[in-house]
Every structure is written in structure tokens, then in C-alpha cells.
C-alpha atoms as a PDB file:
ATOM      1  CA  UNK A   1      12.413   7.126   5.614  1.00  0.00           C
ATOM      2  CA  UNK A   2      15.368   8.964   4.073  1.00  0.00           C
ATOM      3  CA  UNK A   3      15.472  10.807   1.093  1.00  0.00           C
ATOM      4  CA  UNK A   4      18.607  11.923  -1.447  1.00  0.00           C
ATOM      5  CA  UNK A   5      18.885  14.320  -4.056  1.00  0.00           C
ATOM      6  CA  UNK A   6      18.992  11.193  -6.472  1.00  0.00           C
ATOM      7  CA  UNK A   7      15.412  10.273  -6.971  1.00  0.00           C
ATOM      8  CA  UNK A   8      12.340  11.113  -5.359  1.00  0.00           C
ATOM      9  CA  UNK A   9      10.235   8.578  -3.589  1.00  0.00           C
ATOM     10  CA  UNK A  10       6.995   9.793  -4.406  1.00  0.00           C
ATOM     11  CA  UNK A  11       6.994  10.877  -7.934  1.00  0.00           C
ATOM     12  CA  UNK A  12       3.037  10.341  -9.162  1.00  0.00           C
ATOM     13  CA  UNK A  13       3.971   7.944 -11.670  1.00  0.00           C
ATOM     14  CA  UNK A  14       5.629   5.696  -9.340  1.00  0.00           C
ATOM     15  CA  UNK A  15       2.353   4.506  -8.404  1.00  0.00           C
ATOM     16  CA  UNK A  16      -0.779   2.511  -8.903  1.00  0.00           C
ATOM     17  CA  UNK A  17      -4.004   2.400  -7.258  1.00  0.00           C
ATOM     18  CA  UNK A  18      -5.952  -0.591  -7.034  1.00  0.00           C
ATOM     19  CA  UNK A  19      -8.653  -2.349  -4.441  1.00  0.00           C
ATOM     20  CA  UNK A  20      -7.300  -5.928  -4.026  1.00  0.00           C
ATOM     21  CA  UNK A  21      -9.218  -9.089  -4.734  1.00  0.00           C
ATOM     22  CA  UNK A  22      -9.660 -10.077  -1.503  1.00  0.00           C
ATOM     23  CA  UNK A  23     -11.956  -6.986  -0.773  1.00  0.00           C
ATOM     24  CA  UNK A  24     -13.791  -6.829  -3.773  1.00  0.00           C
ATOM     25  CA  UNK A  25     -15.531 -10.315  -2.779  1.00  0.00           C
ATOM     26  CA  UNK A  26     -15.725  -9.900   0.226  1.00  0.00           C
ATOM     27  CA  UNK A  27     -18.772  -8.826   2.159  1.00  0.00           C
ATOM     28  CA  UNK A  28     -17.494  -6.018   4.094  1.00  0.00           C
ATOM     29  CA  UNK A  29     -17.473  -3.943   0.457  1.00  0.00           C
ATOM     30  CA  UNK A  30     -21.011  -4.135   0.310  1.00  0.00           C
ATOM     31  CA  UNK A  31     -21.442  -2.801   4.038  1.00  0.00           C
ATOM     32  CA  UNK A  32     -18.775  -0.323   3.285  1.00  0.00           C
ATOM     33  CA  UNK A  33     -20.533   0.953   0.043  1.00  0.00           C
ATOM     34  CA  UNK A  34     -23.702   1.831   2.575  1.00  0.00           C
ATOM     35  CA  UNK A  35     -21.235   3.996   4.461  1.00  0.00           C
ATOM     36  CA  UNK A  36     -19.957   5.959   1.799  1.00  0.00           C
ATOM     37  CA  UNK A  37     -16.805   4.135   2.413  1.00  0.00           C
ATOM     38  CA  UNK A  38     -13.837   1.837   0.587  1.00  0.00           C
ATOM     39  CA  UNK A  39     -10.457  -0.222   1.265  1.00  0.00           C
ATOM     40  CA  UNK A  40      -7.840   0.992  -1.121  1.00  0.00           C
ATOM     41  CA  UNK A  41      -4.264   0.011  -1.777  1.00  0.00           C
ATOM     42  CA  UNK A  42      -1.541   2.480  -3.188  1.00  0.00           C
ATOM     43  CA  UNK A  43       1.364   0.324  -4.809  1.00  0.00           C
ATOM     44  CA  UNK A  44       4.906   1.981  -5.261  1.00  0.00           C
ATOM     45  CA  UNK A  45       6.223   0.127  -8.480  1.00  0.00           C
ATOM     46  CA  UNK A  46       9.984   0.227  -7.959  1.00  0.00           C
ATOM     47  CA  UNK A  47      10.047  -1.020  -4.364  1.00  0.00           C
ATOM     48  CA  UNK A  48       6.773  -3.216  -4.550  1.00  0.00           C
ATOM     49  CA  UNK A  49       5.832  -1.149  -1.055  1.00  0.00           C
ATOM     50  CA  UNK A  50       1.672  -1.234  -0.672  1.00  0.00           C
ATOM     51  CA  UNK A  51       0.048   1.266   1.289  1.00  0.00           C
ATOM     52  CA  UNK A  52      -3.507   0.058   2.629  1.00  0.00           C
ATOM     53  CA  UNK A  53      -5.558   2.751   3.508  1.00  0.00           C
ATOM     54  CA  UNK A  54      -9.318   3.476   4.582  1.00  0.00           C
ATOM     55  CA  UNK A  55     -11.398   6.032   2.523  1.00  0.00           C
ATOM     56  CA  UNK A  56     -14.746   7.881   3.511  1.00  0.00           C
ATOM     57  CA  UNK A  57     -16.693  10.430   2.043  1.00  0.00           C
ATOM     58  CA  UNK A  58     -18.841  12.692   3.573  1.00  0.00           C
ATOM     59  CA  UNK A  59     -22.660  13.103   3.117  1.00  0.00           C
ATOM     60  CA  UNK A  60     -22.804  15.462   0.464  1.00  0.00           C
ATOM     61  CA  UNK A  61     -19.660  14.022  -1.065  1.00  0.00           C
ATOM     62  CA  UNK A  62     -17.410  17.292  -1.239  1.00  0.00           C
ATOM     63  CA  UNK A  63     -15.210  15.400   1.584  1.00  0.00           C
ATOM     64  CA  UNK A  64     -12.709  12.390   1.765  1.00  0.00           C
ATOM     65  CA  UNK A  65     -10.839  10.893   4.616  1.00  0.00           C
ATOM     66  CA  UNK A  66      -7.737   9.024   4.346  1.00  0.00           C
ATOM     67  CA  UNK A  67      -7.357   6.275   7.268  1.00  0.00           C
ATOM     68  CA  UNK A  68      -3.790   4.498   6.880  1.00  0.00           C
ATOM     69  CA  UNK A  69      -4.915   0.905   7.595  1.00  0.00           C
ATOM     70  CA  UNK A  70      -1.110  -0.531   6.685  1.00  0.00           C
ATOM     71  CA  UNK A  71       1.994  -0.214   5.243  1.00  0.00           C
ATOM     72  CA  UNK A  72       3.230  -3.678   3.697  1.00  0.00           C
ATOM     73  CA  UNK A  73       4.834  -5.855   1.368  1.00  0.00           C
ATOM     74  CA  UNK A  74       4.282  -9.288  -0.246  1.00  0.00           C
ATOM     75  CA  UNK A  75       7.148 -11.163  -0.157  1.00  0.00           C
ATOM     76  CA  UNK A  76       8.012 -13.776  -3.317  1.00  0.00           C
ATOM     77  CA  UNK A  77       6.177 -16.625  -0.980  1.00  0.00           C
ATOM     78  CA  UNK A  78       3.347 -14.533  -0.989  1.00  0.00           C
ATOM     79  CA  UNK A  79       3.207 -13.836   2.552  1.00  0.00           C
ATOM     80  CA  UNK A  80       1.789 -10.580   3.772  1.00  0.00           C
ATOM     81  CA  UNK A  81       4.455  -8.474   5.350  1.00  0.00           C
ATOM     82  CA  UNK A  82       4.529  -5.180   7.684  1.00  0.00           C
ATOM     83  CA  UNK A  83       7.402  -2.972   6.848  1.00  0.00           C
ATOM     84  CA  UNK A  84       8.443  -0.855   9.907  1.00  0.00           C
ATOM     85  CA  UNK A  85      11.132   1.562   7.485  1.00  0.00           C
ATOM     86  CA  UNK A  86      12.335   1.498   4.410  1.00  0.00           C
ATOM     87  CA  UNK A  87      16.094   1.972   2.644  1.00  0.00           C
ATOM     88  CA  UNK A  88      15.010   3.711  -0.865  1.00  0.00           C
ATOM     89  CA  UNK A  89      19.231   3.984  -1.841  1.00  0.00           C
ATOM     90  CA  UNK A  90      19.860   0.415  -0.435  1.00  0.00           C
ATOM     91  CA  UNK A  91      16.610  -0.884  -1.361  1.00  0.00           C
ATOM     92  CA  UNK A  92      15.752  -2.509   1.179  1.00  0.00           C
ATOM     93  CA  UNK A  93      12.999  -3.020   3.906  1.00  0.00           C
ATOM     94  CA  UNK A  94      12.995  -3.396   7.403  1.00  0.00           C
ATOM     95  CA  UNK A  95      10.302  -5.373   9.153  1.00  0.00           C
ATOM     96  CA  UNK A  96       9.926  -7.762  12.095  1.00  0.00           C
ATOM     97  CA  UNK A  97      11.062 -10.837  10.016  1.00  0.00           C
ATOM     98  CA  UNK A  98      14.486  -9.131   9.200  1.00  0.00           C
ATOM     99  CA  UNK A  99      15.700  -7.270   6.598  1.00  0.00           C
ATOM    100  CA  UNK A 100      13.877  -7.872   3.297  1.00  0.00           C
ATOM    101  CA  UNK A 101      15.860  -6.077  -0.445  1.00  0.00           C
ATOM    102  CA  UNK A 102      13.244  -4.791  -2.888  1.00  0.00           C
ATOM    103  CA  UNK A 103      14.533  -7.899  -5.320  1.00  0.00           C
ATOM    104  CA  UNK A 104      12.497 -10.086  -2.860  1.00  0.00           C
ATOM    105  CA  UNK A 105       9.322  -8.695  -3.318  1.00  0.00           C
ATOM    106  CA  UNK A 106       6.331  -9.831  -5.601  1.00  0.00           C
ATOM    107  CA  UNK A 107       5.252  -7.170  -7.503  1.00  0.00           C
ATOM    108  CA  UNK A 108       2.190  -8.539  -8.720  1.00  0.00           C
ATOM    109  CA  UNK A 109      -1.104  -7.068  -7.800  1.00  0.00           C
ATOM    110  CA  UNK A 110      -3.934  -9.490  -6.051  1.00  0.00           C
END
């Protein structure tokens, strides 16, 4: 990733935290909850870019670990897609299907 001096990719309010659907009913979150441990996803509202990522607290709590589990988009066929780079200025995304713009994106949260 590149970064200007026009904008700043990782401004606090550029994103939203959420634990998708698909984990929340699933039966993994259950086992995970044992562990001290969850599945959450970090969404990037202008460029609909989701970061998946493993957390885990220690025993007394005073410790979490991050584990980057994937970096992703959905696309507007709501198809699950890596993303390998990203263009912030050209908005676009580069993954092993091609070049993907931000406009094809589905920024809905599942």
C-alpha cells in the first residue's frame, strides 16, 4: 500500500468493527468463547476493504493478541475475495481475479 498527503488510510472513523453472521452461529464461537478467544472483522467504509482477524486474551485478561486471519473484499455478487494490494488514489484493488475499483464492492455487512 501507498499513501499521499491527500487522505489518510487509517483515520479511526473510517472504520467499523463487527463479528459476521456466519460466525456468530456457528459452532466454533462457542469453542472459541472456552478459549478466551473470538473471530473479528475490521471494515474500512470508503473502500469496502475487511480485515479478518483472530483475537485471544490471556488468562487474567490484561492481554490481547491480534492474529490476521485475512484481508478481503465482497464483491457486488457476493463472492468472497482476497485482495493482494490495494490503490487508495485509484481506488482500486488488486487480487487474483484481476483488478477490482472500490465502486464494485458491496459494502454491506453480513
Amino acid at each position: 500500500m501507498e499513501e499521499n498527503n491527500s487522505e489518510d488510510a487509517f483515520k479511526k472513523q473510517h472504520f467499523h468493527i463487527y463479528t459476521s453472521l456466519e460466525y456468530q452461529q456457528s459452532e466454533r464461537k462457542g469453542r472459541d468463547e472456552v478459549h478466551r478467544m473470538s473471530e473479528v472483522t475490521l471494515f474500512h467504509k470508503p473502500s469496502g476493504l475487511r480485515i479478518e482477524y483472530l483475537t485471544t486474551e490471556n488468562y487474567y485478561g490484561e492481554r490481547l493478541r491480534y492474529k490476521l486471519k485475512s484481508i478481503y473484499i465482497i464483491n457486488k455478487i457476493n463472492k468472497k475475495v482476497t485482495v493482494a494490494d490495494v490503490d487508495f488514489a485509484g481506488k482500486l484493488f488488486y487480487t487474483a481475479d484481476g483488478i477490482i475499483p472500490f465502486l464494485k464492492v458491496n459494502y454491506e455487512f453480513f
